[in-house]
Protein backbone atom coordinates (compact mmCIF):
# COMPACT_ATOMS: atom_id res chain seq x y z
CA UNK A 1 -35.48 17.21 -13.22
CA UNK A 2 -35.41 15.83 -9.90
CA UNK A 3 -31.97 13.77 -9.71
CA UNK A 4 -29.61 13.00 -6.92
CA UNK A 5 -26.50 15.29 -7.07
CA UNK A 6 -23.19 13.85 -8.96
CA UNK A 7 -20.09 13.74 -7.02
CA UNK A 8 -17.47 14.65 -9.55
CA UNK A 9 -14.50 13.41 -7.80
CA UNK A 10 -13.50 12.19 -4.52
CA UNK A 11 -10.37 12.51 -2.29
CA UNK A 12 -9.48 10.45 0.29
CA UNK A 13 -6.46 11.15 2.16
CA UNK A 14 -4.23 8.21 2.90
CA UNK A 15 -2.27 7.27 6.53
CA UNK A 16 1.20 6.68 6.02
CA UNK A 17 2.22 5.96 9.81
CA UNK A 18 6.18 6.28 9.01
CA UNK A 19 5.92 9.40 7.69
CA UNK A 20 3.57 10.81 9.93
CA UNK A 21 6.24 9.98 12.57
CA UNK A 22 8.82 11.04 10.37
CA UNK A 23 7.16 14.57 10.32
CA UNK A 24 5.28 15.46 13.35
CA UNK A 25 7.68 13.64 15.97
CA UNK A 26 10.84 14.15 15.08
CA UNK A 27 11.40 17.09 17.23
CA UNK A 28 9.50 15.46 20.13
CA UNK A 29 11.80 12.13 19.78
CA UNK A 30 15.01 14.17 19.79
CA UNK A 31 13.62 15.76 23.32
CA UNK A 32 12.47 12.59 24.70
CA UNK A 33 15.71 10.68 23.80
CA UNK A 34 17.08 13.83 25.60
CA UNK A 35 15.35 13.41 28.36
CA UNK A 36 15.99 9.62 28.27
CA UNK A 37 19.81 10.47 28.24
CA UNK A 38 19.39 12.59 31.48
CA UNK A 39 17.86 10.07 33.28
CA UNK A 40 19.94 7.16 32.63
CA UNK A 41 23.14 9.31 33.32
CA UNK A 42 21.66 9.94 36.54
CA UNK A 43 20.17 6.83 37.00
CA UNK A 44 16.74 6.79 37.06
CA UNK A 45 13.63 4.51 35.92
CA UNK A 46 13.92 4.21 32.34
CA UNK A 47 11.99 1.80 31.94
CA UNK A 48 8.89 4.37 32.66
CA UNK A 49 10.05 6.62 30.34
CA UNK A 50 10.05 4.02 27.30
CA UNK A 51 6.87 2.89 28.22
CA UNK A 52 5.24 6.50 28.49
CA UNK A 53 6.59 7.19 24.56
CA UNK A 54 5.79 4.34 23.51
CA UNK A 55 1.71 4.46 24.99
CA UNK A 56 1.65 8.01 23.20
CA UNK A 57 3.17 7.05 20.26
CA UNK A 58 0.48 4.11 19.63
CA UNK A 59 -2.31 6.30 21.00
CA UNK A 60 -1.44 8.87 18.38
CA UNK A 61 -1.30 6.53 15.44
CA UNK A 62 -4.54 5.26 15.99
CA UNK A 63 -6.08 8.42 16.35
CA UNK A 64 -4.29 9.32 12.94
CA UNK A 65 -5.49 6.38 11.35
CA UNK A 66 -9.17 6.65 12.53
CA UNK A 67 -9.00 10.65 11.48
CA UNK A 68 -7.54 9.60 8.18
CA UNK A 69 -10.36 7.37 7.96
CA UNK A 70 -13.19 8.95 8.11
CA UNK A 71 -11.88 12.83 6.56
CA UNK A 72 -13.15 12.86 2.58
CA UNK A 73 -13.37 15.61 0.56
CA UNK A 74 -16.34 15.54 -2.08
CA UNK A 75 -16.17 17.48 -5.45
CA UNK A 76 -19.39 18.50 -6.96
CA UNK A 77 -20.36 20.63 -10.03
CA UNK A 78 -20.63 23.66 -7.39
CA UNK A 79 -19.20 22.77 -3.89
CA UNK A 80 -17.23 20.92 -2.06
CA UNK A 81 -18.44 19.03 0.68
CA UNK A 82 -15.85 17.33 3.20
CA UNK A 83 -15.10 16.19 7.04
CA UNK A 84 -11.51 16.92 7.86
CA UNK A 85 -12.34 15.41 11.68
CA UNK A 86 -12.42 12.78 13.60
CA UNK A 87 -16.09 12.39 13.80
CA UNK A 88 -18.25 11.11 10.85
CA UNK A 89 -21.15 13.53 11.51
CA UNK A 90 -18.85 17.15 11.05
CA UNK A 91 -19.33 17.69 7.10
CA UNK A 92 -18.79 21.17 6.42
CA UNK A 93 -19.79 23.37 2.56
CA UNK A 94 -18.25 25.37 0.76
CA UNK A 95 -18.95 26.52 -2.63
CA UNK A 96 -16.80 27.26 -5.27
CA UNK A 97 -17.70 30.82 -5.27
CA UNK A 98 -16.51 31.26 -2.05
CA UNK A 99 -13.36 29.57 -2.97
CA UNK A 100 -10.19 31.91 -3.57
CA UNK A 101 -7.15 29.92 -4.66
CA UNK A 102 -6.14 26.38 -4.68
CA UNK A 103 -2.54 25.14 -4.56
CA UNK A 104 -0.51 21.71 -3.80
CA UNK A 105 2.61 21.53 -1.72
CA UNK A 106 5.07 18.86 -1.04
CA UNK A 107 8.19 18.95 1.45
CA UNK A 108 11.05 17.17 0.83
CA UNK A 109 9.62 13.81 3.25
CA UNK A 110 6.64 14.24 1.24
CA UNK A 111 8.04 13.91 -2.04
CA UNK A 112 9.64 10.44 -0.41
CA UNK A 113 6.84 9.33 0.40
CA UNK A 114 5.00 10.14 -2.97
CA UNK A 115 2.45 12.31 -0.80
CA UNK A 116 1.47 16.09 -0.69
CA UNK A 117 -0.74 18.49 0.47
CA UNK A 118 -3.88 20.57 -1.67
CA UNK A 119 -4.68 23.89 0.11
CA UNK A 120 -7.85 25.28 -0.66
CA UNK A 121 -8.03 29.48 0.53
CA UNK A 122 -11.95 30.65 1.00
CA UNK A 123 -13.46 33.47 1.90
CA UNK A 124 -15.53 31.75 4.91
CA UNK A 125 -16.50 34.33 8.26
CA UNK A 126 -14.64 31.82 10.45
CA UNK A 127 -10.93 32.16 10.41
CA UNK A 128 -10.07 29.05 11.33
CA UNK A 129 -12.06 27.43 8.28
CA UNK A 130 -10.92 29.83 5.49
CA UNK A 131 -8.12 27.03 4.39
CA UNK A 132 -8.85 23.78 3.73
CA UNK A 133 -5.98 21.42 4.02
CA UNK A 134 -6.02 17.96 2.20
CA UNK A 135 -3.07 16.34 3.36
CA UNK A 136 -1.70 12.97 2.58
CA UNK A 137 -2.67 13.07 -0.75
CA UNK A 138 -1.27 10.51 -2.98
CA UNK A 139 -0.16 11.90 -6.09
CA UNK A 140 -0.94 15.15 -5.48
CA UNK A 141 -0.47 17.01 -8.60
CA UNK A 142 -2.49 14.88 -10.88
CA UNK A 143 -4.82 14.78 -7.95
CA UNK A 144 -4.50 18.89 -7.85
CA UNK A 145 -5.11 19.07 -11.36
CA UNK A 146 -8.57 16.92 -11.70
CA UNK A 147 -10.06 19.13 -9.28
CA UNK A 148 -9.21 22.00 -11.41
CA UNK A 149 -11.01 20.25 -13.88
CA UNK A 150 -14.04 19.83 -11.70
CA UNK A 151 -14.24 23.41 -10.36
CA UNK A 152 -13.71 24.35 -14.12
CA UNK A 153 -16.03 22.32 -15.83
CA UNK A 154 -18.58 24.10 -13.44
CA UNK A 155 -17.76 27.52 -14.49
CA UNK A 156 -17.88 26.47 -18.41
CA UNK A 157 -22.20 25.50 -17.45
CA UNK A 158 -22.51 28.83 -16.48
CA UNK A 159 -21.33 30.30 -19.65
């Protein structure tokens, strides 16, 4: 049979812009305000300052949101393909062979926020792509187990 590969189940993360301030600036904004406080105790342009956070904080956001955008994660009855990048032409493979665990995390914003993370641990040459992280998952357990399902209902057509 010659037919077009079934994608068993798709993940797309989702861009929560609070949180993702919440949780990768928070240490940055308590420098910068820091920094802020310096200046205006000694007097000096604020006004730059506010503007130069500001510029990066909008700058990062959209690069967030176009990253978000475009990263998938594609479950199929032996592999997974996905793009975890900015650019739509960087899918990568990896086959559920090759896979070596898969878990779901949530910190304590993330559980706010009704969001999580899937880690998927591989076997891969390159260090830097042996795990796969799927954040800003909604609902990430259910979403955890269905691709359980997926990388189990493969191993029951092998049987």
């Amino acid at each position: 049979m010659d037919k077009k590969e079934e994608v068993k189940l798709t993940v797309k993360p989702k861009y929560n812009v609070v949180f993702s301030f919440l949780y990768n600036h928070v240490t940055t904004l308590l420098i910068i305000i820091l920094i802020l406080v310096v200046l205006i105790s000694e007097k000096q342009l604020i006004e730059y300052g506010i503007a130069i956070l500001v510029i990066y904080l909008i700058i990062n956001a959209i690069y967030n949101k176009v990253k978000y955008r475009n990263s998938f994660y594609k479950f199929y009855s032996d592999k997974l393909v996905y793009n975890n990048k900015i650019k739509d032409d960087n899918e990568k493979e990896v086959k559920y062979t090759d896979m070596t665990q898969i878990k779901y995390g949530q910190t304590f914003l993330q559980t706010v926020f009704k969001i999580g993370t899937i880690m998927i641990y591989s076997n891969n040459k390159k260090i830097t792509q042996r795990i796969i992280f799927i954040n800003g998952v909604k609902d990430v357990k259910l979403v955890y187990e269905k691709i359980l399902k997926v990388i189990g209902e493969k191993t029951t057509d092998n049987k």
